[in-house]
Each structure stands twice: as structure tokens, then as C-alpha cells.
Protein backbone atom coordinates (compact mmCIF):
# COMPACT_ATOMS: atom_id res chain seq x y z
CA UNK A 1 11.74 83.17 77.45
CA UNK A 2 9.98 83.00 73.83
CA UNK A 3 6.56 81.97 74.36
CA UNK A 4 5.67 82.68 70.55
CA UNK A 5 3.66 79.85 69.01
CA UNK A 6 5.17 77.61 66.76
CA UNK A 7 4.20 77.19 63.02
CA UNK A 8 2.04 74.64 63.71
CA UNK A 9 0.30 75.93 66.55
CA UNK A 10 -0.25 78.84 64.79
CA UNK A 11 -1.75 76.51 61.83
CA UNK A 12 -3.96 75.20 64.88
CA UNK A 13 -4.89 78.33 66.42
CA UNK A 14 -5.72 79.29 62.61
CA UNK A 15 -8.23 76.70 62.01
CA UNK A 16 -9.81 77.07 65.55
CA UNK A 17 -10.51 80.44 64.60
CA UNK A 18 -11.74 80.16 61.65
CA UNK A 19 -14.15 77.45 63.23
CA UNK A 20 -14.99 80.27 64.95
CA UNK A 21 -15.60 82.53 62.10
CA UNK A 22 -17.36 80.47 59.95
CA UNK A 23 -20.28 79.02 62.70
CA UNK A 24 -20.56 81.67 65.37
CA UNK A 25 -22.07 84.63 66.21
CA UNK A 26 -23.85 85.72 69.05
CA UNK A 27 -27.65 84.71 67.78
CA UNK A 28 -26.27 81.79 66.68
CA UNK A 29 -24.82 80.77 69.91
CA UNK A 30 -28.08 81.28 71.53
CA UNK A 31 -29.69 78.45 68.78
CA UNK A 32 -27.17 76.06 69.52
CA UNK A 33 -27.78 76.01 73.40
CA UNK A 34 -31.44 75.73 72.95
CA UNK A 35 -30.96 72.28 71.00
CA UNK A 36 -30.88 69.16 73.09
CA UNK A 37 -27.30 68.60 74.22
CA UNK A 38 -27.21 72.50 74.53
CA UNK A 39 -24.65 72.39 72.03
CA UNK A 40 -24.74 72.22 67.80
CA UNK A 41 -25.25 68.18 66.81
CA UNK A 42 -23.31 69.67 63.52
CA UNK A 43 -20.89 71.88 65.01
CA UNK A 44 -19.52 68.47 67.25
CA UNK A 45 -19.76 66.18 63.31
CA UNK A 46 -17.72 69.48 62.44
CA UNK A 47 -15.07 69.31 64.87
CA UNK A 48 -14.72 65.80 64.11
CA UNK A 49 -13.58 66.48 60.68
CA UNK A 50 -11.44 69.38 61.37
CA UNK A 51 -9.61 66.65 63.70
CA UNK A 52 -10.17 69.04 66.98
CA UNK A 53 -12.40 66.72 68.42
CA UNK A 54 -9.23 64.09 68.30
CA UNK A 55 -6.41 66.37 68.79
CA UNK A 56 -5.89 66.06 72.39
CA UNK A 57 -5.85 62.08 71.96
CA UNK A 58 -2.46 60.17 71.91
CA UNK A 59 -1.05 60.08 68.26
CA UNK A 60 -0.27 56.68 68.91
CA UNK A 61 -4.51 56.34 69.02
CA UNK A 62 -4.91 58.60 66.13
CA UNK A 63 -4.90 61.72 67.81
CA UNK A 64 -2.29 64.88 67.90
CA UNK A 65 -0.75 64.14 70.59
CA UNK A 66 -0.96 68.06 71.91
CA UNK A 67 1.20 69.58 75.08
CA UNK A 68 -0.27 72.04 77.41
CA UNK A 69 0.29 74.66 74.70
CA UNK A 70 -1.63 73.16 72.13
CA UNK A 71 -4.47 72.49 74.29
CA UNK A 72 -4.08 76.12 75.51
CA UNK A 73 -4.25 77.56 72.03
CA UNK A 74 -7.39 75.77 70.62
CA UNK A 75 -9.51 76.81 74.04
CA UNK A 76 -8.41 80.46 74.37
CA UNK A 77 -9.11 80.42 71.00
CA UNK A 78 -12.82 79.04 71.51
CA UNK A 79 -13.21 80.73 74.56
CA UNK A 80 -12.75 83.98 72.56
CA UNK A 81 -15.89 82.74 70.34
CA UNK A 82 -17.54 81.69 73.32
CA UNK A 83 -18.14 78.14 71.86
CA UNK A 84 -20.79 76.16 73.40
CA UNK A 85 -19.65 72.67 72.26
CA UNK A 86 -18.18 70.87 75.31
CA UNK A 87 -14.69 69.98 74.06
CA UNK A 88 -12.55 69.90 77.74
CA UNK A 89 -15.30 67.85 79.19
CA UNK A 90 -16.17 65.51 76.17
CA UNK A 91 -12.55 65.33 74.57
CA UNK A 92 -9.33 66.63 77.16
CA UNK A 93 -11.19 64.94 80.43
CA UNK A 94 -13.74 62.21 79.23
CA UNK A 95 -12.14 60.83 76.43
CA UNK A 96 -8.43 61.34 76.80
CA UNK A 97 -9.15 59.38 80.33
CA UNK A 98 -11.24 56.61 78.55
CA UNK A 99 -8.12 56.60 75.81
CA UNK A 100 -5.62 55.83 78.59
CA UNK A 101 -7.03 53.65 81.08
CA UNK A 102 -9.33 51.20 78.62
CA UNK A 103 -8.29 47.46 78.06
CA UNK A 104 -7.70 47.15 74.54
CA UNK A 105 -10.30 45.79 73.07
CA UNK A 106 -13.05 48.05 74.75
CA UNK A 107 -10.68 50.79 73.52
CA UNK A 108 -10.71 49.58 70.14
CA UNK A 109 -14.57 49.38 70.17
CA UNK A 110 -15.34 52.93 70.88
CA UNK A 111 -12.28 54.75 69.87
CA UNK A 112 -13.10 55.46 66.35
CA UNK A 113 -16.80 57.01 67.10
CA UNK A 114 -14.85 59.09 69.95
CA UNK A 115 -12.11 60.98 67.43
CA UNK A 116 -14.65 61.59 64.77
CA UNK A 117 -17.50 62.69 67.53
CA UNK A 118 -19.72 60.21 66.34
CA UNK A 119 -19.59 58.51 69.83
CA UNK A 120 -19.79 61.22 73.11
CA UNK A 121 -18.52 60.03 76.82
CA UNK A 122 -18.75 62.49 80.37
CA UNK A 123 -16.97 61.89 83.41
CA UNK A 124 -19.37 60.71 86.38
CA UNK A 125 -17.59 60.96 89.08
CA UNK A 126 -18.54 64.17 91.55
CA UNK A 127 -21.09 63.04 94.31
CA UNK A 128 -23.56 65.34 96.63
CA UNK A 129 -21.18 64.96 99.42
CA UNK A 130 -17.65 65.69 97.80
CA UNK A 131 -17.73 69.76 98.59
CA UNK A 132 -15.11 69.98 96.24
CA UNK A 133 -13.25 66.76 97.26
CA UNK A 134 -11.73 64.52 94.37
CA UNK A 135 -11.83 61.46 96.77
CA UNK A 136 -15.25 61.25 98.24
CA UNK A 137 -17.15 58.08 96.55
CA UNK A 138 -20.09 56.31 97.67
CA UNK A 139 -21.35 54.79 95.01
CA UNK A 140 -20.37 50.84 95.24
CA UNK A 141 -18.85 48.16 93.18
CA UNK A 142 -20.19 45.03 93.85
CA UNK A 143 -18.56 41.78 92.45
CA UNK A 144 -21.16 39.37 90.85
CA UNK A 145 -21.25 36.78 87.82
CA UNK A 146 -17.61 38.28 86.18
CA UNK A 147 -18.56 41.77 86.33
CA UNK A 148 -20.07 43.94 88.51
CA UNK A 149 -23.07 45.42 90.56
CA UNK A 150 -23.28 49.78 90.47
CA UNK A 151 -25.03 51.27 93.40
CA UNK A 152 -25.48 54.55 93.52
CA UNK A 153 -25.87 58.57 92.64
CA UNK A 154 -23.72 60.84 90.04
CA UNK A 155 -26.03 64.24 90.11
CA UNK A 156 -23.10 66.24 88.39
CA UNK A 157 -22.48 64.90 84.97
CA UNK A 158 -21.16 67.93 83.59
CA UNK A 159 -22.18 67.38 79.40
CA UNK A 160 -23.92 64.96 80.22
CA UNK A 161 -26.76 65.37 78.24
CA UNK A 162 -27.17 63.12 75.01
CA UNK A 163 -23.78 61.21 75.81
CA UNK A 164 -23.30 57.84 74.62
CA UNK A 165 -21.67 56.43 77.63
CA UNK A 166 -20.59 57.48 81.42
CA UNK A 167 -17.65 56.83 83.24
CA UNK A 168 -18.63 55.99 86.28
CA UNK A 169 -16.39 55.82 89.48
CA UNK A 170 -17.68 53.67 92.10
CA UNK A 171 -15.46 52.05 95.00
CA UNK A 172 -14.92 48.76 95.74
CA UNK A 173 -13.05 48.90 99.10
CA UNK A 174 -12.66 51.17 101.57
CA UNK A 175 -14.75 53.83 103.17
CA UNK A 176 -16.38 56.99 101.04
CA UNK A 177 -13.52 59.30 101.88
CA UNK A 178 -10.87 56.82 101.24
CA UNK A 179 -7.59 57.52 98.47
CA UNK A 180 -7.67 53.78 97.37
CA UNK A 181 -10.29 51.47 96.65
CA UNK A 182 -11.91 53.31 93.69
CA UNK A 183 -11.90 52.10 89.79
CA UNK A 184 -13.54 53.55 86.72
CA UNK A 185 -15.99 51.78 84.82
CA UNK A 186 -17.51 52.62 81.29
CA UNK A 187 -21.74 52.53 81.14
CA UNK A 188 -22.92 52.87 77.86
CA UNK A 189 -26.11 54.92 78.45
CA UNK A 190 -28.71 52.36 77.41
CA UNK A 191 -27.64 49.92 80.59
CA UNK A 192 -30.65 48.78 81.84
CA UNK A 193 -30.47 50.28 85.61
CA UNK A 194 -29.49 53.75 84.93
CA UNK A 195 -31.98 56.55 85.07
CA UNK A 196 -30.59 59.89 83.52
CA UNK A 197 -31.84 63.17 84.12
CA UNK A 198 -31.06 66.01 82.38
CA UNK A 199 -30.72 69.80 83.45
CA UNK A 200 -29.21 72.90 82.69
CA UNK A 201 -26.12 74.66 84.40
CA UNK A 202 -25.92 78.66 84.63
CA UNK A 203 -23.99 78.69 81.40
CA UNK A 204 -27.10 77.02 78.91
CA UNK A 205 -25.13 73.79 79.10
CA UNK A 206 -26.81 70.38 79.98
CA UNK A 207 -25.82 67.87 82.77
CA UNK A 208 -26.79 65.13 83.45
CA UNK A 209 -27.99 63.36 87.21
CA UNK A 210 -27.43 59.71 86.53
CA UNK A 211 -29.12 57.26 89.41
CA UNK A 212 -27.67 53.55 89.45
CA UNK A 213 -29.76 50.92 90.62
CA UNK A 214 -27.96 47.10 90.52
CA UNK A 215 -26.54 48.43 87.34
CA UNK A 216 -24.54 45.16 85.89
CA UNK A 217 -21.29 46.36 84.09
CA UNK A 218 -18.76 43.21 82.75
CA UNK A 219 -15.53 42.52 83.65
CA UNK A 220 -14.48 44.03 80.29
CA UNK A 221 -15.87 47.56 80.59
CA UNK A 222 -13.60 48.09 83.83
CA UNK A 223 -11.00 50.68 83.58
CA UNK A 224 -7.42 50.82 84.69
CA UNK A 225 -7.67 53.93 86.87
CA UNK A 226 -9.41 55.04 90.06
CA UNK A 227 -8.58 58.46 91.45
CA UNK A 228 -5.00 58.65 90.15
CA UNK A 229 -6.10 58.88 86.84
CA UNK A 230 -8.89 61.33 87.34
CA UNK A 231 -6.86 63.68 88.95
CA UNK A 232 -4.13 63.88 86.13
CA UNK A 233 -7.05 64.05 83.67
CA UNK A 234 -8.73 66.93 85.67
CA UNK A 235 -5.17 68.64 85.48
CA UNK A 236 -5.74 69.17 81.47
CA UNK A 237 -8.80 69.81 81.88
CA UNK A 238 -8.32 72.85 83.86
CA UNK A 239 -5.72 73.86 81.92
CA UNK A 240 -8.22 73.99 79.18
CA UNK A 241 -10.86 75.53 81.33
CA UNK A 242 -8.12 78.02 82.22
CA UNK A 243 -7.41 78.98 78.50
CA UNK A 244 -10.97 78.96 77.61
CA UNK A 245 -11.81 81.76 80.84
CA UNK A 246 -8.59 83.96 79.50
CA UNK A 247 -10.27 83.79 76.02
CA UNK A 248 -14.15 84.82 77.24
CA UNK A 249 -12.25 87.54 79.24
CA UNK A 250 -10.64 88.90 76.08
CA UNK A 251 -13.60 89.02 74.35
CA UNK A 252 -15.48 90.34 76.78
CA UNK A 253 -13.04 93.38 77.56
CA UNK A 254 -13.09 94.25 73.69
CA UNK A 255 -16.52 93.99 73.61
CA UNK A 256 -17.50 96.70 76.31
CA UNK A 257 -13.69 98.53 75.05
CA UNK A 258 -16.21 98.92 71.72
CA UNK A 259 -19.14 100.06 73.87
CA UNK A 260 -17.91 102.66 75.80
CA UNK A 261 -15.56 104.51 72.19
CA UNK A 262 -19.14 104.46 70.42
CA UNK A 263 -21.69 104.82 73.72
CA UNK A 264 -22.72 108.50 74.55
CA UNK A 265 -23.47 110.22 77.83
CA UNK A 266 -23.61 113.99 78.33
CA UNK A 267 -22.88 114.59 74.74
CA UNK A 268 -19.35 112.26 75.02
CA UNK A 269 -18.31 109.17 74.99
CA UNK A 270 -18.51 107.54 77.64
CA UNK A 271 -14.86 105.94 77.41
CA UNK A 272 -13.87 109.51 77.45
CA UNK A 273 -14.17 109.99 81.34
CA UNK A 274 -10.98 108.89 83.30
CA UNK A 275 -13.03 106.89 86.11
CA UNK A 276 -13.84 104.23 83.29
CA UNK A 277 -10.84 104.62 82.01
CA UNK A 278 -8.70 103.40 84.67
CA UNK A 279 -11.11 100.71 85.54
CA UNK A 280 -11.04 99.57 82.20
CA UNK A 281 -6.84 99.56 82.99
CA UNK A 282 -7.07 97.44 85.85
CA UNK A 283 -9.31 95.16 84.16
CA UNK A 284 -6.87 94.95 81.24
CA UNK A 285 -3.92 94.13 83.93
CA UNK A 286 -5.75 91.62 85.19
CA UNK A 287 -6.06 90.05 81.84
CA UNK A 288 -2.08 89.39 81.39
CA UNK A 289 -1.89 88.78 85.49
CA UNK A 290 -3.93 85.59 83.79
CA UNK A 291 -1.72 85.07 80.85
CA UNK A 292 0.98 85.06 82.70
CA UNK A 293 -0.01 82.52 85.30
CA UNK A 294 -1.43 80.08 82.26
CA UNK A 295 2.02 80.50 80.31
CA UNK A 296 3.89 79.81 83.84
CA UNK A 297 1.59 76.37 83.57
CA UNK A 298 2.24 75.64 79.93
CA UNK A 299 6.49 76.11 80.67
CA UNK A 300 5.77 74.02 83.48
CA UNK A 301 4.65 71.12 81.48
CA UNK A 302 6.25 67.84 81.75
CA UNK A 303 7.82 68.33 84.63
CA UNK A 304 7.11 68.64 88.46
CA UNK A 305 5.42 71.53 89.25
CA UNK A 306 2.80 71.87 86.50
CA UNK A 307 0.23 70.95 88.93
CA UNK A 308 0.91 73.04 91.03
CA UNK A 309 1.50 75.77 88.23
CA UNK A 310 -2.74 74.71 86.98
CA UNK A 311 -3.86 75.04 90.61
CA UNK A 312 -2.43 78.39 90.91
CA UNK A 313 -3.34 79.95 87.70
CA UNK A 314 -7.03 78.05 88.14
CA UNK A 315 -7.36 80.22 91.37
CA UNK A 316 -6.40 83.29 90.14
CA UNK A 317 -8.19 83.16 86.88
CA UNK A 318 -11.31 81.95 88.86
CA UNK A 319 -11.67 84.88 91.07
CA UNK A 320 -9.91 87.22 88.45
CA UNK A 321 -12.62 86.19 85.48
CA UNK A 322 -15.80 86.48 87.98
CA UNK A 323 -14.15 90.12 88.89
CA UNK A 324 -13.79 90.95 85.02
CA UNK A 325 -17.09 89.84 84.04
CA UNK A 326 -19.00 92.01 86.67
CA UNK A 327 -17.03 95.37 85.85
CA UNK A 328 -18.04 94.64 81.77
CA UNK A 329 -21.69 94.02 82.97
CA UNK A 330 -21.77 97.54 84.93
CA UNK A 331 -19.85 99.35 81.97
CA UNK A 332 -22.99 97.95 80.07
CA UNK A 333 -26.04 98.40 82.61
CA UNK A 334 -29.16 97.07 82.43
CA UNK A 335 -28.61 95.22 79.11
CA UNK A 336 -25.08 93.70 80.33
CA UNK A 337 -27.27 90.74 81.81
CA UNK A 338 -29.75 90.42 78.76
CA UNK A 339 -29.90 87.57 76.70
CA UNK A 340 -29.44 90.13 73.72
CA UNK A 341 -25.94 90.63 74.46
CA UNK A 342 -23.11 88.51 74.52
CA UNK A 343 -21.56 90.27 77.86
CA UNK A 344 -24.01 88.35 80.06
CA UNK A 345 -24.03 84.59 77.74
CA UNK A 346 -19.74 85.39 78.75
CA UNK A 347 -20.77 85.99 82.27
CA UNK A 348 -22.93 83.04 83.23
CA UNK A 349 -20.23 80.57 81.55
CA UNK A 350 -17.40 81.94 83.50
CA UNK A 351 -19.33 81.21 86.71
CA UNK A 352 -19.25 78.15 85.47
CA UNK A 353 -15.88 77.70 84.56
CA UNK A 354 -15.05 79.24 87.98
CA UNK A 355 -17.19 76.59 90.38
CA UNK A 356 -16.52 74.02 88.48
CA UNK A 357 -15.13 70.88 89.34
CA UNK A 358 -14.25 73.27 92.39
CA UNK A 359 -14.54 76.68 93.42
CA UNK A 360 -10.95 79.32 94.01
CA UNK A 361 -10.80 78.47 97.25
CA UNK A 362 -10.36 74.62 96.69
CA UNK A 363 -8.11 75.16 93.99
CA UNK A 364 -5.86 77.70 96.15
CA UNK A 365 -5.92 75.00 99.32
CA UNK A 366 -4.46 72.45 96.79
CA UNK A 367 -1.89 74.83 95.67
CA UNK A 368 -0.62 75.66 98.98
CA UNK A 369 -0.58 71.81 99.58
CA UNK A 370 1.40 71.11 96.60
CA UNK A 371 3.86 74.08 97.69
CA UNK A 372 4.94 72.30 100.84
């Protein structure tokens, strides 16, 4: 099977790169998280123009219309630069599911600020008591006046911070645990009712905790989806998040693979002695182990198994990445977990990529489900 890119996916992974290039380093990186959003305000105008921001979107809604590869491509790509700006939460997930599920004319009201990145939404859907359970909703729905009365707690807003507008799932039937009974609404964030607080993640990145108290929403700003939708979004998304892990992983092994030619102990190099070196093997299996399971997802697109295919290569990856990132932080020692280096900034974003929306273990139960 030929899994080389195409001409325009190479043109893609061409201009993420040079994205890359042109804006990042690792001092840099560090500036960017300590702004507001924890990401670059100019960086996200940036990938507006460069039309990354929109790619993922429907080309009938302006946007490129990308397949799992595409997606793939741009993220391993940014993982590589370990990019801070929160494109599969903001764009793949949040927006893609607001693109899809909006009535028209709410659609039409928001969609232009959303391709260009003037406009930011984030998924609020996880609650305290999910423990890595798509379904699990308490936070009510209640009808009043033609719209709607929000009652409840989102604590993980994942980019969250500075967003323009939530989508909030809340249920309007059924008990917490229930499949059916759940709808999406949009909440622009200056709703009078909702309290936002911000905080960090391991990675840098902000979240947000959103509390809603008798928050009134229209009949308009009600989405068509409930957990359906989510959970096909969430597929892209961590296919994205998958991509984005393989890339930090690359960069991270090439990083130390740097270290340990140049580093000297004992009067040699330290890459010299075979221990290392046959750690540094298995860590470099474990890299295409990855590929592999990501390109068995992207061949898998379109058709029945790619969930599946995502929930596999999201558990492997997961544990695999975590694995990687700890052997690179020994090969480094006490500086592997300093701010000064970019093996530990890698680190703390793959645990975050790995526990999040779920940890292996979820992601491996759902894969054995899907199996049978």
C-alpha cells in the first residue's frame, strides 16, 4: 500500500512547516504560553490567513474539506514544532461540530469569524462525574419563554480560555448516565449567568471551569446534535491528537539523538555506549509501532472500522508517547525536566494529550467494544 502524500498534501505539510519555521523556537514557545489564552493572539490571526485555521471545515462552508490524512499531516507536522495554538480543540472538535450541527442562520452568523480565527469556540461538555464517560450529563435544559434554562457545571473546558463562545451540552430528558436526551447549545461567553474560570493544564495551556446558573439560551442557538455528534467529532479530534503525539515524539527522539552524538562522559560520547544505544532502538521502534497504527486509521477512513482503527492507535500512542518521553528525560538528567529545554515543555503536553478526553485504558475498553 502507497501511503506517500499527495502533491497537495505535501503543499500542506509544506506550509505547516514553514509556519513552523518562521514563528517557533523553543524561547519563543515559552512567550506564547505565558500570554493569556496560553497561546500567540498573532500566531491564531496567522493561521487564519494561511487558511489552517479553516482547513478542516467543509468546503461547502469555505473550508478544505480535509480526510484523516490531511488532518494527520498538518498536526504531526505541528506536533513536531510543538505548537501551542489549540487547533484540534478550537478548529477539528469545536468548530467543525458547531459547522455541522448549527441551524443556518446561527451558522451564518459566526462562521466567518470562526475560518479566519477572528471568532474562538471550546467544547463544554466533560463533567466531574464522567471518569472518562462520553455520556454522563447533569447539567439541565430547562424549557422556558422559546428557549431555554442551563443549570449546571463544565470544569473541563479544554482551550477554554479567552473563547468567544461554549458549546455547552446539557440534557433535557433522561437520567445523567443516559445515551439520549442530550442536545448541544451555543453560549456566547458574555451570557449573563455564566461564570468562567480560567486555569492551566500540565502542558501551559488554559481551560476553562464554566458554572451555569439559570443561564437563558434561545431557541435559535440550539444545536442539532447531542452525543452522536460529539462522539464523531471527538473521533477527528483524536486522530489529530494522535498525529500531533507521533510528531512531539519525533522531535523529541532527535532532540536527545543530538544530545547524546555531542554529550561527553568518560572522555566519549555518551551515544557511544551500547546500553543507550539499544534503548534509543527500542524507542525508535516504538515510534513507527505509532505510525503504523495512525496510517492503519487514516486507510481506515470512510469506512467502518476507522473508529475502531482511532481507539486503537489512541491507546497505543498514549501509553507508547508517556514511555518515550520519560526515556528522553533520563537520557537528559536533571535538565530533561527544566523549563530551559524543550524535552520537558514535549513531556508535560504529551501527558496531556495522553489523559485527555480519556486516559489508555478508556480508549483500549472502547476498542475492544468496537471489536465485538
Amino acid at each position: 500500500m502507497n501511503f506517500d502524500l499527495s502533491e497537495d498534501e505535501e503543499m500542506l505539510k509544506a506550509l505547516t512547516e514553514r509556519f513552523v519555521t518562521n514563528t517557533y523556537d523553543h524561547t519563543t514557545r515559552r512567550l506564547f504560553l505565558a500570554e493569556p489564552s496560553g497561546f500567540s493572539s498573532k500566531n491564531w490571526a496567522l493561521l487564519g490567513e494561511l487558511g489552517l485555521i479553516a482547513a478542516p471545515f467543509p468546503e461547502e462552508l469555505g473550508g478544505l474539506g480535509l480526510d484523516a490524512t490531511g488532518i494527520a499531516t498538518i498536526f504531526e507536522a505541528l506536533g513536531c514544532g510543538m505548537v501551542v495554538e489549540p487547533l484540534a480543540e478550537a478548529s477539528v472538535l469545536a468548530g467543525c461540530l458547531f459547522a455541522r450541527t448549527a441551524p443556518e442562520e446561527l451558522r451564518d452568523e459566526w462562521l466567518d469569524g470562526l475560518l479566519t480565527g477572528e471568532k474562538r469556540l471550546a467544547l463544554a461538555h466533560a463533567e466531574a462525574k464522567a471518569r472518562d464517560g462520553l455520556t454522563w450529563v447533569e447539567t439541565a435544559a430547562l424549557p422556558d419563554n422559546r428557549g431555554y434554562r442551563l443549570n449546571g457545571a463544565k470544569p473541563y473546558a479544554v482551550a477554554g480560555g479567552g473563547a468567544d463562545g461554549y458549546l455547552v451540552s446539557a440534557r433535557l430528558s433522561g437520567r445523567p448516565a443516559d445515551a439520549e436526551g442530550v442536545t448541544l447549545f451555543l453560549v456566547p461567553a458574555d451570557t449573563p449567568g455564566l461564570c468562567r474560570r480560567e486555569w492551566p493544564l500540565a502542558d501551559g495551556s488554559i481551560a476553562a471551569s464554566l458554572v451555569l446558573e439559570g443561564v437563558f439560551v434561545p431557541e435559535s442557538h440550539r444545536l442539532d446534535g447531542g452525543l452522536a455528534a460529539i462522539e464523531e467529532a471527538q473521533q477527528l479530534a483524536a486522530l489529530a491528537r494522535c498525529a500531533e503525539a507521533l510528531g512531539i515524539m519525533e522531535r523529541l527522539f532527535h532532540d536527545t539523538l543530538d544530545y547524546l552524538r555531542t554529550r561527553n562522559q568518560f572522555g566519549t560520547a555518551l551515544g557511544s555506549f551500547q546500553a543507550i544505544q539499544h534503548r534509543m532502538v527500542a524507542q525508535y521502534a516504538a515510534i513507527e509501532q505509532c505510525r503504523a497504527l495512525l496510517n492503519l486509521a487514516l486507510v481506515s477512513w470512510g469506512g467502518d472500522r476507522f473508529a475502531e482503527a482511532v481507539s486503537g492507535a489512541r491507546a497505543w500512542i498514549s501509553e507508547a508517547s508517556i514511555a518515550l518521553a520519560h526515556e528522553m528525560v533520563q537520557f537528559h538528567g536533571g535538565m530533561g525536566v527544566t523549563d530551559e529545554l524543550a524535552i520537558g515543555a514535549g513531556h508535560k503536553r504529551l501527558l496531556v494529550l495522553s489523559r485527555w478526553p480519556e486516559g489508555p485504558e478508556a480508549a483500549l475498553d472502547r476498542y475492544a467494544r468496537l471489536l465485538n
